[in-house]
N, C-alpha and C. Protein backbone atom coordinates (compact mmCIF):
# COMPACT_ATOMS: atom_id res chain seq x y z
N UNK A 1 43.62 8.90 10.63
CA UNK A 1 43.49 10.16 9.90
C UNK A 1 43.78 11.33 10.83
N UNK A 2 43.53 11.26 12.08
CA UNK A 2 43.60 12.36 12.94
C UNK A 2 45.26 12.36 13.14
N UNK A 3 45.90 11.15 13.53
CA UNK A 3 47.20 11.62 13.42
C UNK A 3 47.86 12.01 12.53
N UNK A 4 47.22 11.46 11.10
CA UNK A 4 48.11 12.22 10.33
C UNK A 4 47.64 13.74 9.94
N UNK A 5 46.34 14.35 10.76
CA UNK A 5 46.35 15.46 10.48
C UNK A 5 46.92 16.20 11.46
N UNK A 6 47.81 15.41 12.71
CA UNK A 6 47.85 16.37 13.93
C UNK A 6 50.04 16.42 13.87
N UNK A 7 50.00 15.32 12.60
CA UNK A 7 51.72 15.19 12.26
C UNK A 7 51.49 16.68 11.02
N UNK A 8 50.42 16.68 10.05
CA UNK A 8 50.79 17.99 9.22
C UNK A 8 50.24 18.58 9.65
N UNK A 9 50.06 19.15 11.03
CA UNK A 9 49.49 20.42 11.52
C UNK A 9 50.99 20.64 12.33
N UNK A 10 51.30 19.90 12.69
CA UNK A 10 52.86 20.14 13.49
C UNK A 10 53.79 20.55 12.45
N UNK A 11 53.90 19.95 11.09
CA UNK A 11 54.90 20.08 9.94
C UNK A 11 54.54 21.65 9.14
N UNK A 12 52.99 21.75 9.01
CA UNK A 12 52.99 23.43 8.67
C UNK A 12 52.91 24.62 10.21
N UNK A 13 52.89 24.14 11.27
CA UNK A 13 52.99 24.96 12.32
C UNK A 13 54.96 25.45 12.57
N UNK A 14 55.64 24.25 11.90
CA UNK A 14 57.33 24.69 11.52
C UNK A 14 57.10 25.22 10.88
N UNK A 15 56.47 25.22 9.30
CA UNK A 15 56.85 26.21 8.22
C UNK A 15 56.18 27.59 8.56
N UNK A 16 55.06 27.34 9.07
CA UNK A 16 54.07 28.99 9.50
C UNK A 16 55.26 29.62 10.51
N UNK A 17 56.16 29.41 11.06
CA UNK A 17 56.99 30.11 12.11
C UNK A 17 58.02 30.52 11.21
N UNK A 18 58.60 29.45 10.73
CA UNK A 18 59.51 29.96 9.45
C UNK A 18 58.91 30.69 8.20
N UNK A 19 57.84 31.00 8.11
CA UNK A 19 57.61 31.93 6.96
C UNK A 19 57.13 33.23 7.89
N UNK A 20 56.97 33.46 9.16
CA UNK A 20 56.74 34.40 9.76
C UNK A 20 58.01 35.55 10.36
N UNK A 21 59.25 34.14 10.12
CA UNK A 21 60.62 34.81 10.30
C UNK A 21 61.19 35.64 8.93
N UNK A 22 60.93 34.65 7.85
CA UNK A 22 60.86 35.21 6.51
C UNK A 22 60.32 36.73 6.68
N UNK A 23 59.10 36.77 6.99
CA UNK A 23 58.55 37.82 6.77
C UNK A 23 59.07 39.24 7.48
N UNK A 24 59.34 38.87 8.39
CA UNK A 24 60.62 39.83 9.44
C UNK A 24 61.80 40.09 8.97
N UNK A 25 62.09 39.44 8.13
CA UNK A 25 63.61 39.45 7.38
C UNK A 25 63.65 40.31 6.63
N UNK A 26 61.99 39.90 5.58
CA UNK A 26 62.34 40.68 4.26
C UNK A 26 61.33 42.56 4.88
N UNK A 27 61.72 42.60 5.86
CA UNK A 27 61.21 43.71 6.70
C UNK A 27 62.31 44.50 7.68
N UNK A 28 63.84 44.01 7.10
CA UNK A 28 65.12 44.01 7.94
C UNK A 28 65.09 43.98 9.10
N UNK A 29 64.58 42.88 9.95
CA UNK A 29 64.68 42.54 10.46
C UNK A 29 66.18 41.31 10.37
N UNK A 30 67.59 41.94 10.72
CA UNK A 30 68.30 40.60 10.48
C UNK A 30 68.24 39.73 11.51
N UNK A 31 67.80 39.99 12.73
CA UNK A 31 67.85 39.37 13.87
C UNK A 31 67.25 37.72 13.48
N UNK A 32 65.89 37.60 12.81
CA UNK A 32 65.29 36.97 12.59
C UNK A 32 66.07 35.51 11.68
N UNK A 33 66.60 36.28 10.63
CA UNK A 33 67.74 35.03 9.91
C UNK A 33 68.63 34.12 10.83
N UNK A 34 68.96 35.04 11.85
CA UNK A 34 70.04 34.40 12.58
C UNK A 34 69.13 33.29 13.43
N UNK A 35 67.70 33.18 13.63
CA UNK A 35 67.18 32.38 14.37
C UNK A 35 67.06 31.14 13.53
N UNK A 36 66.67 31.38 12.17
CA UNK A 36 66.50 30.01 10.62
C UNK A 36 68.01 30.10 10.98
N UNK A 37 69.16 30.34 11.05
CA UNK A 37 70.47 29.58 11.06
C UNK A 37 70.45 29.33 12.45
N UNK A 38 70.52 29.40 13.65
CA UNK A 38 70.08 28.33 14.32
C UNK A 38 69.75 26.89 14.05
N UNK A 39 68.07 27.54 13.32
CA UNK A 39 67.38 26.09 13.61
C UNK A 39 67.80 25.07 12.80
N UNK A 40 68.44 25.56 11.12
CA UNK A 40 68.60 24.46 10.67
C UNK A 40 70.66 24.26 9.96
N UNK A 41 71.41 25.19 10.91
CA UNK A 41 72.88 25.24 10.90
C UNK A 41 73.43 23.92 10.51
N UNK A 42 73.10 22.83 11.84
CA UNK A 42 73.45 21.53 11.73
C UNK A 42 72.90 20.42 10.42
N UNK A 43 71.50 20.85 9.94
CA UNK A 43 71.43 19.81 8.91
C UNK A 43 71.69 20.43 7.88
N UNK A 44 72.29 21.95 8.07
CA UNK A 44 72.70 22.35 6.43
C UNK A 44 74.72 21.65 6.32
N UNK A 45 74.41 21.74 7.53
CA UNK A 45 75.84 21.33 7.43
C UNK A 45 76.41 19.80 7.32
N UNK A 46 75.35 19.44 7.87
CA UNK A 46 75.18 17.78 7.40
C UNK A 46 75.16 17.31 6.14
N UNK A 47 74.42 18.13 5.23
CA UNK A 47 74.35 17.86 4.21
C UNK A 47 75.33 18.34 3.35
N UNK A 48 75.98 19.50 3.40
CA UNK A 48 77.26 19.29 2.36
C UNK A 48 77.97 18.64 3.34
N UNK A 49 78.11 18.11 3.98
CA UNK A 49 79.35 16.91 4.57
C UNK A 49 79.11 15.88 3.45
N UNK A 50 77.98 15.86 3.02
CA UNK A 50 78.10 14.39 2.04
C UNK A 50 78.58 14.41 0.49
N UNK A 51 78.77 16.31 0.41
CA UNK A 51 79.17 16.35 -0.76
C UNK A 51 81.19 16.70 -0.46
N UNK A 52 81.16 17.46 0.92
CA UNK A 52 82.19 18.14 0.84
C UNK A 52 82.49 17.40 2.98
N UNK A 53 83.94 16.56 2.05
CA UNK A 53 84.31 15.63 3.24
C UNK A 53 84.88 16.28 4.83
N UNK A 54 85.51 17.59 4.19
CA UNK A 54 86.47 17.63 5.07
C UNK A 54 85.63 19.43 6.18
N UNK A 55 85.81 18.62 7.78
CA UNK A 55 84.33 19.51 7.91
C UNK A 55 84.92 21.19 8.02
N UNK A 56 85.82 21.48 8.31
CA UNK A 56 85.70 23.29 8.58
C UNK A 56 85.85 23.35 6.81
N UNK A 57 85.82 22.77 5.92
CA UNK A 57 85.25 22.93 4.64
C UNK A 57 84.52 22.89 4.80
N UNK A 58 83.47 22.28 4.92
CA UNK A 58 82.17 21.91 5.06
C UNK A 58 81.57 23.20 5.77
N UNK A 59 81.55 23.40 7.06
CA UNK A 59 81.21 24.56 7.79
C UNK A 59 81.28 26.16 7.03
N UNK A 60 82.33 26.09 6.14
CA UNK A 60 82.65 27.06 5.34
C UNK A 60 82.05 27.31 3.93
N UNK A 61 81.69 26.22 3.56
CA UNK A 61 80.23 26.23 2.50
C UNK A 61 79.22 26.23 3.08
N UNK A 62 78.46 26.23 4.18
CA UNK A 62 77.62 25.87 5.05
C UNK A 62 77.32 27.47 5.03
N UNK A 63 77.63 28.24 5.52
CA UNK A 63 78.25 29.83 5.50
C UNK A 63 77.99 30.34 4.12
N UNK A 64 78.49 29.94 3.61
CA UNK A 64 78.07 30.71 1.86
C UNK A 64 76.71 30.47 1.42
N UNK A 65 76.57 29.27 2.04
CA UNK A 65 75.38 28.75 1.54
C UNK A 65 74.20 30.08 2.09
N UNK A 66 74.21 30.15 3.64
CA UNK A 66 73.36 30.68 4.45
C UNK A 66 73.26 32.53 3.74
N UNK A 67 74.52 33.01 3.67
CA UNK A 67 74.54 33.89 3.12
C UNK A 67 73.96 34.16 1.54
N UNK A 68 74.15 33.72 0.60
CA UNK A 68 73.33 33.04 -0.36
C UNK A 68 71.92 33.14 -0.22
N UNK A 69 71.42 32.55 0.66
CA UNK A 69 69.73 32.32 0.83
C UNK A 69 69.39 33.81 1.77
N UNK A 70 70.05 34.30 2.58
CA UNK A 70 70.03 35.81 3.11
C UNK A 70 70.07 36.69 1.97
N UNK A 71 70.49 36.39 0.95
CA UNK A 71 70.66 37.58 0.00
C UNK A 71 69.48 37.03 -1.36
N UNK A 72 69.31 36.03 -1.16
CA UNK A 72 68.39 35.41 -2.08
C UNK A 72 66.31 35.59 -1.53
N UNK A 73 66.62 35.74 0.72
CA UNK A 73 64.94 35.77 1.07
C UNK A 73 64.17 36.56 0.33
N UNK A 74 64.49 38.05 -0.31
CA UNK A 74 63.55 38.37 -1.19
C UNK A 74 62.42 37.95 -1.93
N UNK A 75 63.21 36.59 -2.99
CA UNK A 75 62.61 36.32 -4.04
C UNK A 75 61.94 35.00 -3.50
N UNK A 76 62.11 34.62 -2.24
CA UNK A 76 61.37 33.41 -1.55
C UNK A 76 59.88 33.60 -1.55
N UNK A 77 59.43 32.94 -2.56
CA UNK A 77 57.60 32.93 -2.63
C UNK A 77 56.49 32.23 -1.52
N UNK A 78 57.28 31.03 -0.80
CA UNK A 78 56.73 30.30 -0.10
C UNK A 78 56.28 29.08 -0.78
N UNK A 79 55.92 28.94 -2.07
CA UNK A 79 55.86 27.97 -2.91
C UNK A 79 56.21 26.29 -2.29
N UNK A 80 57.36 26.25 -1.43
CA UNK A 80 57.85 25.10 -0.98
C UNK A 80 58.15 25.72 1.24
N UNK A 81 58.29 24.45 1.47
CA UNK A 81 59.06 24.74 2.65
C UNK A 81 60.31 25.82 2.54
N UNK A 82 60.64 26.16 3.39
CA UNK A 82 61.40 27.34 3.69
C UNK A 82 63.15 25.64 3.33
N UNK A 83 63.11 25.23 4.49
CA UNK A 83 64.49 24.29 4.22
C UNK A 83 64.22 23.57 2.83
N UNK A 84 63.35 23.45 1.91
CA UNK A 84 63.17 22.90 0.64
C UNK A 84 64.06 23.77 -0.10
N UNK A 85 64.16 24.86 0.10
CA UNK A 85 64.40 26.29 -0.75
C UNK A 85 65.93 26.29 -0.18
N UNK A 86 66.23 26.00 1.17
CA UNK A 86 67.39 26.34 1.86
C UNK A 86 68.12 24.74 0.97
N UNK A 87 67.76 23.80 1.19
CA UNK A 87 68.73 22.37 0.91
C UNK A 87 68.85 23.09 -0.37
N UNK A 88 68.23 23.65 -1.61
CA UNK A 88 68.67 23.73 -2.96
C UNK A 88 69.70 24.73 -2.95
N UNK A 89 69.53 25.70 -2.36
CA UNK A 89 71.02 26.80 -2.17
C UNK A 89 72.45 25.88 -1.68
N UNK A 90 72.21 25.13 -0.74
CA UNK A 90 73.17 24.28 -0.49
C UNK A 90 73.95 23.32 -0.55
N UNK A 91 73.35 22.41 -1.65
CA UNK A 91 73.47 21.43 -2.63
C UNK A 91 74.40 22.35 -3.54
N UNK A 92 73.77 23.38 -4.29
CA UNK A 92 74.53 24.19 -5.59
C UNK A 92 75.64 24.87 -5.15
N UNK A 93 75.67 25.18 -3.50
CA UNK A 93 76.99 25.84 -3.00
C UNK A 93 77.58 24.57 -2.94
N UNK A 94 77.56 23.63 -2.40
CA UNK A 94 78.44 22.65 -2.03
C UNK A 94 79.12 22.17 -3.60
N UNK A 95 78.11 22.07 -4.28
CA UNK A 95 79.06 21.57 -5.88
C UNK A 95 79.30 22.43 -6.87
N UNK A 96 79.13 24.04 -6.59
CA UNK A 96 80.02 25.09 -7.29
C UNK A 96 81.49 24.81 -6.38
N UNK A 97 81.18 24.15 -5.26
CA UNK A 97 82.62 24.80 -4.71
C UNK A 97 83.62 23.32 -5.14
N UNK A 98 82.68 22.47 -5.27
CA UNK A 98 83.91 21.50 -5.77
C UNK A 98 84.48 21.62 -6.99
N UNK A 99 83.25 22.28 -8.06
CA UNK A 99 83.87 22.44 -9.17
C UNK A 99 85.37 23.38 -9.39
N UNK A 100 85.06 24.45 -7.85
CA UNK A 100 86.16 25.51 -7.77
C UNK A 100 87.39 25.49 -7.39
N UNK A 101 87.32 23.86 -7.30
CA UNK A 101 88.33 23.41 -6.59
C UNK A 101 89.02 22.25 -7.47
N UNK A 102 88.37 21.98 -8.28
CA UNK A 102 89.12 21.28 -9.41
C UNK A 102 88.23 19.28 -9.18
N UNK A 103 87.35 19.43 -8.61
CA UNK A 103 86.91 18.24 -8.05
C UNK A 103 85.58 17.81 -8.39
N UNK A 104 85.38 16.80 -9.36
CA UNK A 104 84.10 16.10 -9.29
C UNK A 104 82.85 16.33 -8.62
N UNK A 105 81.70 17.15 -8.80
CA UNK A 105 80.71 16.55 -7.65
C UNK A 105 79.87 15.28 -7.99
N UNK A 106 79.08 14.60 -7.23
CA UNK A 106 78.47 13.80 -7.01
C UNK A 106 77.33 13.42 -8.49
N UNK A 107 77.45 12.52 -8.82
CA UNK A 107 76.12 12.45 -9.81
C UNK A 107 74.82 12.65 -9.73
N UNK A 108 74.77 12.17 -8.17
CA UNK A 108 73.38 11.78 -7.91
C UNK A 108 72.87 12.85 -6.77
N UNK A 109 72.23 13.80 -6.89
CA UNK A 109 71.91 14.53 -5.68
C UNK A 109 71.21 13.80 -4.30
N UNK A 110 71.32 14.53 -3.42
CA UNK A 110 70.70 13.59 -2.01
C UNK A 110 69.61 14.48 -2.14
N UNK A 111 68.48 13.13 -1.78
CA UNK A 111 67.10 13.33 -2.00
C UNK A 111 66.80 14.86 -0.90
N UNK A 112 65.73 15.45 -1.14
CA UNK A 112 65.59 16.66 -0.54
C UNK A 112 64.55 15.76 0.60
N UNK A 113 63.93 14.48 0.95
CA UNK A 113 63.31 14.06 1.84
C UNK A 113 64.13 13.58 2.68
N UNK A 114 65.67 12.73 2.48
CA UNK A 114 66.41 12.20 3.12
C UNK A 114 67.53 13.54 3.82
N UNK A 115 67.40 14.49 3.23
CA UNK A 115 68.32 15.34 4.04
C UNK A 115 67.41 16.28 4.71
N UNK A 116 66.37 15.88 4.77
CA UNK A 116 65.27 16.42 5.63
C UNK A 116 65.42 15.31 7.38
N UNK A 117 65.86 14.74 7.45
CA UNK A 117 65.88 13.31 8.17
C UNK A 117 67.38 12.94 8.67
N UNK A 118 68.10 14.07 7.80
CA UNK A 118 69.75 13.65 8.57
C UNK A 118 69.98 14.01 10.09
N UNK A 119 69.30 15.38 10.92
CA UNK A 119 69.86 15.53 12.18
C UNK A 119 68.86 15.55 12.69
N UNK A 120 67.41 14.32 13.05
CA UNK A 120 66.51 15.07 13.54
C UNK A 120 66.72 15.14 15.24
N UNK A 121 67.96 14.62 15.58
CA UNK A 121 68.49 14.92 17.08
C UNK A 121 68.68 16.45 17.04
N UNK A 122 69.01 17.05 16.31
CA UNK A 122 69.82 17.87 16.44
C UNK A 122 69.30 19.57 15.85
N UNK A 123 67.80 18.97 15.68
CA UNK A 123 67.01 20.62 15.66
C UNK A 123 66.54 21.44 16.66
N UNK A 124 66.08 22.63 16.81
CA UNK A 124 65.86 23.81 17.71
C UNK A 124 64.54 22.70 18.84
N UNK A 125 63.80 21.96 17.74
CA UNK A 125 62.78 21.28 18.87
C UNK A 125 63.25 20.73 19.71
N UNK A 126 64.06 19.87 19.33
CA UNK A 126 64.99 19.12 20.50
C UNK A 126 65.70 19.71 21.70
N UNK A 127 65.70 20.95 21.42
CA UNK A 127 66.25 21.43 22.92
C UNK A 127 65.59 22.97 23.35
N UNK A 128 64.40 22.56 22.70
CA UNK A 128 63.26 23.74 23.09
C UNK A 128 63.14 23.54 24.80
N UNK A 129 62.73 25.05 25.18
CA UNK A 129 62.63 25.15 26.91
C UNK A 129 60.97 24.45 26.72
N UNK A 130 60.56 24.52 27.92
CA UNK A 130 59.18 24.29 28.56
C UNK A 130 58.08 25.02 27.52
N UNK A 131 58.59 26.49 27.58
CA UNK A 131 57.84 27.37 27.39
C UNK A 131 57.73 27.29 25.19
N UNK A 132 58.66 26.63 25.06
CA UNK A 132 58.91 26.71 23.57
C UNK A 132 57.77 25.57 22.93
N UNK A 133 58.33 24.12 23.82
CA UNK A 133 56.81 23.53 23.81
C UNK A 133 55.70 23.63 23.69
N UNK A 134 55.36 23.95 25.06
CA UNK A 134 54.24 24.91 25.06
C UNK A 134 53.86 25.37 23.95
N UNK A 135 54.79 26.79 23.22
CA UNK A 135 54.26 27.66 22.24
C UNK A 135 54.11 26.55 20.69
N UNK A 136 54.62 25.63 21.02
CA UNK A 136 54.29 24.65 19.35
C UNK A 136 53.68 24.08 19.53
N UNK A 137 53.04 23.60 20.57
CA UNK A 137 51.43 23.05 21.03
C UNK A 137 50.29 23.58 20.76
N UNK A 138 50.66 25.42 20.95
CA UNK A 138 49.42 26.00 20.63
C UNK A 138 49.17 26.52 19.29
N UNK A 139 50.47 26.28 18.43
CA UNK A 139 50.61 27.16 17.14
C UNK A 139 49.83 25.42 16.43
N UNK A 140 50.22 24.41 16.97
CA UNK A 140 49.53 22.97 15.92
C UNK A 140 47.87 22.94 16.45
N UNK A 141 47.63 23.32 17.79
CA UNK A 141 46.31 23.54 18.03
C UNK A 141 45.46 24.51 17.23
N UNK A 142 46.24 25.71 17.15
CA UNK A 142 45.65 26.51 16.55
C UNK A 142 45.21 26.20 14.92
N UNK A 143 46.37 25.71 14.35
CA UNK A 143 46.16 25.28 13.13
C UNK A 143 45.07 24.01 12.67
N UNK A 144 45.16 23.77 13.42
CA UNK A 144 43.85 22.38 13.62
C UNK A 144 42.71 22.63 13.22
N UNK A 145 42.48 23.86 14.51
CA UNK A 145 41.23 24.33 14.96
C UNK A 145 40.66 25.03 13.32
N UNK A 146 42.03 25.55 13.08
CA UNK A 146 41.99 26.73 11.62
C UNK A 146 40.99 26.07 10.17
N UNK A 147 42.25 24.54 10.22
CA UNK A 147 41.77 23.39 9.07
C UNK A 147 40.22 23.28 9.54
N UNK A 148 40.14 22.71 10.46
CA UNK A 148 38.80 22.08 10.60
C UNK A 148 37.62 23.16 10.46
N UNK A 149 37.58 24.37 10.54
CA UNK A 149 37.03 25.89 10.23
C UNK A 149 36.71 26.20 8.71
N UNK A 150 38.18 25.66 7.74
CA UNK A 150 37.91 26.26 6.49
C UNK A 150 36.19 25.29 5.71
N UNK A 151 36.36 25.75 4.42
CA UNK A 151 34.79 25.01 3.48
C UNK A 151 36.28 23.72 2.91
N UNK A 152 35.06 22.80 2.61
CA UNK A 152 35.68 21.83 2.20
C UNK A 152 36.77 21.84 1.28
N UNK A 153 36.24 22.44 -0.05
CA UNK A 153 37.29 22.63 -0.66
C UNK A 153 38.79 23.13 -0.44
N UNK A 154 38.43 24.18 0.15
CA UNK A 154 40.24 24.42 0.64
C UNK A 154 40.73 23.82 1.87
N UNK A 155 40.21 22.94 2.68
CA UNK A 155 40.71 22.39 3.41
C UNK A 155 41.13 20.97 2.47
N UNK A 156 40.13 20.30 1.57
CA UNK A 156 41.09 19.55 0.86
C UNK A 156 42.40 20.26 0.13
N UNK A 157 42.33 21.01 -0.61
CA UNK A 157 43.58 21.54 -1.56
C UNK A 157 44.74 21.51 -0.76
N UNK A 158 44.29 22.32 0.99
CA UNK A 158 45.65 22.62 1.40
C UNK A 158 46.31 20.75 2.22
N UNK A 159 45.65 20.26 2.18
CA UNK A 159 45.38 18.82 3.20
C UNK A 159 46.57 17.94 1.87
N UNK A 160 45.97 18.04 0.69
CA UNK A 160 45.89 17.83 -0.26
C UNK A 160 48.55 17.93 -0.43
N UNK A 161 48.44 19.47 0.16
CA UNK A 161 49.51 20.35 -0.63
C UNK A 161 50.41 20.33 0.72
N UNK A 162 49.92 20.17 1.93
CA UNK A 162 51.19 20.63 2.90
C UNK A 162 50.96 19.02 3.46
N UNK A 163 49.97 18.08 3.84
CA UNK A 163 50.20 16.88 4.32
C UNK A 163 50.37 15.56 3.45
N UNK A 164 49.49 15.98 2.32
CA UNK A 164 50.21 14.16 1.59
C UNK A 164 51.21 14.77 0.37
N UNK A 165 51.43 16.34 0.64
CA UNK A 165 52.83 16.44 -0.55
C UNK A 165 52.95 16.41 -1.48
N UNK A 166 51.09 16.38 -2.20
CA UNK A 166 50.89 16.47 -3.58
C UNK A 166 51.25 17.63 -4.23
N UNK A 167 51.47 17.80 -5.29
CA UNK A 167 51.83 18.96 -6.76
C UNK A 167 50.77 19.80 -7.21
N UNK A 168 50.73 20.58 -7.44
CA UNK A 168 49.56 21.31 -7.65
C UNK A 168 49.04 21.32 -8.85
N UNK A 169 49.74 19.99 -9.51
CA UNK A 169 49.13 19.35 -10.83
C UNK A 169 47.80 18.32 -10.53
N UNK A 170 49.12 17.49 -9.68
CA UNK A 170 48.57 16.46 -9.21
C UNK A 170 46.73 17.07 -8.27
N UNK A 171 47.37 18.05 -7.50
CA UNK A 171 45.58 18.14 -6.51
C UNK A 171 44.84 18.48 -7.59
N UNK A 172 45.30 19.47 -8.92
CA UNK A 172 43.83 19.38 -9.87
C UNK A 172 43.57 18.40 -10.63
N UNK A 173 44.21 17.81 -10.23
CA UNK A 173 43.41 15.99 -11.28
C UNK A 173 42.58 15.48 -10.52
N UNK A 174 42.96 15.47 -8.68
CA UNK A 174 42.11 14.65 -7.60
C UNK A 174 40.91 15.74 -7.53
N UNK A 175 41.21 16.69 -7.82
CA UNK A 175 39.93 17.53 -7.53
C UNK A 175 39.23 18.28 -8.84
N UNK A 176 39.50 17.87 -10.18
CA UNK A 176 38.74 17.77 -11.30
C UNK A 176 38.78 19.07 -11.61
N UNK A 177 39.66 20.02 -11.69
CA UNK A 177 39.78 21.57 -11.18
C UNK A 177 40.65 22.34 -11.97
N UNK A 178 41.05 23.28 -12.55
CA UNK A 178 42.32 23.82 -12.81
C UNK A 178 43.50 24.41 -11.65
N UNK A 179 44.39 24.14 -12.43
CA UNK A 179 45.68 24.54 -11.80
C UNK A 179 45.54 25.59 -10.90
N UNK A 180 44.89 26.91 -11.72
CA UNK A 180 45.22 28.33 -11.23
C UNK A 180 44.15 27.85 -9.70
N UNK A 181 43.12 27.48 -10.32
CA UNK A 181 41.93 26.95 -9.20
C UNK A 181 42.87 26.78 -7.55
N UNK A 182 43.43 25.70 -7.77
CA UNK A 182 44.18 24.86 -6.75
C UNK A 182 44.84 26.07 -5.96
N UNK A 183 45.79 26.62 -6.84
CA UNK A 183 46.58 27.74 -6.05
C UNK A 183 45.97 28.62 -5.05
N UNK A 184 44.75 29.46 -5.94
CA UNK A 184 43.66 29.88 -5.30
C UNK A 184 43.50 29.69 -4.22
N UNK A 185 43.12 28.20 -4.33
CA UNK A 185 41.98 27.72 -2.91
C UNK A 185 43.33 27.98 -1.43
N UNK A 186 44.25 27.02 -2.17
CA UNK A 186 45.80 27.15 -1.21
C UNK A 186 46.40 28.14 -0.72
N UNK A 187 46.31 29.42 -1.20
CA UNK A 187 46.72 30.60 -1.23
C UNK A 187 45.42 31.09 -0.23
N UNK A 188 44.06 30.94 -0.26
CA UNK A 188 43.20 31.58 0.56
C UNK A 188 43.31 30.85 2.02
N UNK A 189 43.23 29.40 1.87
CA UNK A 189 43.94 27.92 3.27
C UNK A 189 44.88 28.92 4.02
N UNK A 190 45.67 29.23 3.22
CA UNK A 190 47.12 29.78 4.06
C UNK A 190 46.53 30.95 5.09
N UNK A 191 46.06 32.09 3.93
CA UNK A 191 45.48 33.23 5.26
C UNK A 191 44.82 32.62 5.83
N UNK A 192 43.76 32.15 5.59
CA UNK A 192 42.70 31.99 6.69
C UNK A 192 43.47 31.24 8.39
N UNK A 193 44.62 30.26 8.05
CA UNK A 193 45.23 29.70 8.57
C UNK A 193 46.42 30.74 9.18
N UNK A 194 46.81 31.53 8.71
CA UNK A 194 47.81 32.80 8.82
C UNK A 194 47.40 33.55 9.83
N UNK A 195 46.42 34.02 9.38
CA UNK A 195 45.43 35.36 10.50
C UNK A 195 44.95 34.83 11.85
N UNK A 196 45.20 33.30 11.69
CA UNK A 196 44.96 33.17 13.35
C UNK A 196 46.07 32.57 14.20
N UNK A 197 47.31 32.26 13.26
CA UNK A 197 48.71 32.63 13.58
C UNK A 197 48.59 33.62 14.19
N UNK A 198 48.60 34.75 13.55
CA UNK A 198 49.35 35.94 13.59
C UNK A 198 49.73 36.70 15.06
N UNK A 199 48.44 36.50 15.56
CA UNK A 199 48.65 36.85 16.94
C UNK A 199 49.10 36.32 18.25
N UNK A 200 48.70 34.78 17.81
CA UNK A 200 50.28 33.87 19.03
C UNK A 200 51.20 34.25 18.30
N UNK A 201 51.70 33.85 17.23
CA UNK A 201 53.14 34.18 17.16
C UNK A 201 53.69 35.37 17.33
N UNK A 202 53.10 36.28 17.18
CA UNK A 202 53.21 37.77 17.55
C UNK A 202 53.32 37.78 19.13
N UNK A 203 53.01 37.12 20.18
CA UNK A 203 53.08 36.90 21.27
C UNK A 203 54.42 36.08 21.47
């Protein structure tokens, strides 16, 4: 149990950095976008490779795509992972553009878990300095420390919503609760979990 709370304390300590870049963005900050294309350039581009064969095509929807979700961070709620939100812009760029091209797309979409899993050589962690380490050591520590702090209830909801990936249907059935309830509790998890972000990552 501890590892799998110390694997989704590492998996929302990515999204808490990426929704903290979000938040810089939609604050014009553009500097900040250019760091989310960085981190996830290669598996956006991985993934229309599987729709769109030929790669400076590929690279070139890859690009629309990114631009797309730059002109789209506004309306980004946080609702899902930040690349949950990014693979769906990129999927729909990759098969508007085949349609634009006179070409079939794919029937079957690629799962949004398996193109989560296409480059994991090939993300910003993987060739993080010393010091980058470091700083994602203390952002999953911190978050730990955060979970293990909240009242039961919202530490289940959020336990519930960012580590076993349940629906926020699904956590009010396990927790006998309404919907709006769930959000609630998840939505309060996050600050409480947020506000003690705020100031490493701000560092």
């Amino acid at each position: 149990m501890k590892e799998l709370a110390r694997k989704g304390a590492a998996l929302m300590g990515e999204q808490a950095v990426d929704q903290q870049l979000i938040e810089r963005i939609k604050k014009g900050e553009k500097e900040a976008f250019d760091v989310l294309v960085l981190k996830y350039q290669n598996k956006v581009v991985k993934l229309i490779s599987r729709y769109v064969h030929d790669q400076s095509e590929a690279l070139d929807v890859a690009q629309e795509a990114f631009i797309k979700a730059y002109r789209a961070i506004p309306s980004f709620r946080g609702d899902s992972a930040f690349y949950t939100w990014l693979y769906r812009i990129a999927i729909n760029t990759a098969k508007n553009h085949l349609v634009s091209q006179g070409r079939r797309p794919p029937a079957v979409d690629v799962e949004v878990l398996d193109a989560e899993q296409f480059d994991g050589s090939t993300d910003l962690k993987d060739y993080g300095t010393p010091e980058e380490y470091l700083i994602r050591d203390e952002v999953e520590k911190t978050i730990l420390e955060a979970m293990e702090a909240l009242p039961d209830d919202l530490r289940t909801a959020i336990t519930l919503r960012e580590i076993e990936g349940l629906s926020y249907e699904e956590i009010a059935d396990a927790m006998t609760c309404p919907v709006g309830t769930v959000r609630s509790r998840i939505f309060r998890a996050r600050e409480a979990i947020n506000s003690r972000l705020d100031k490493l990552l701000a560092d």
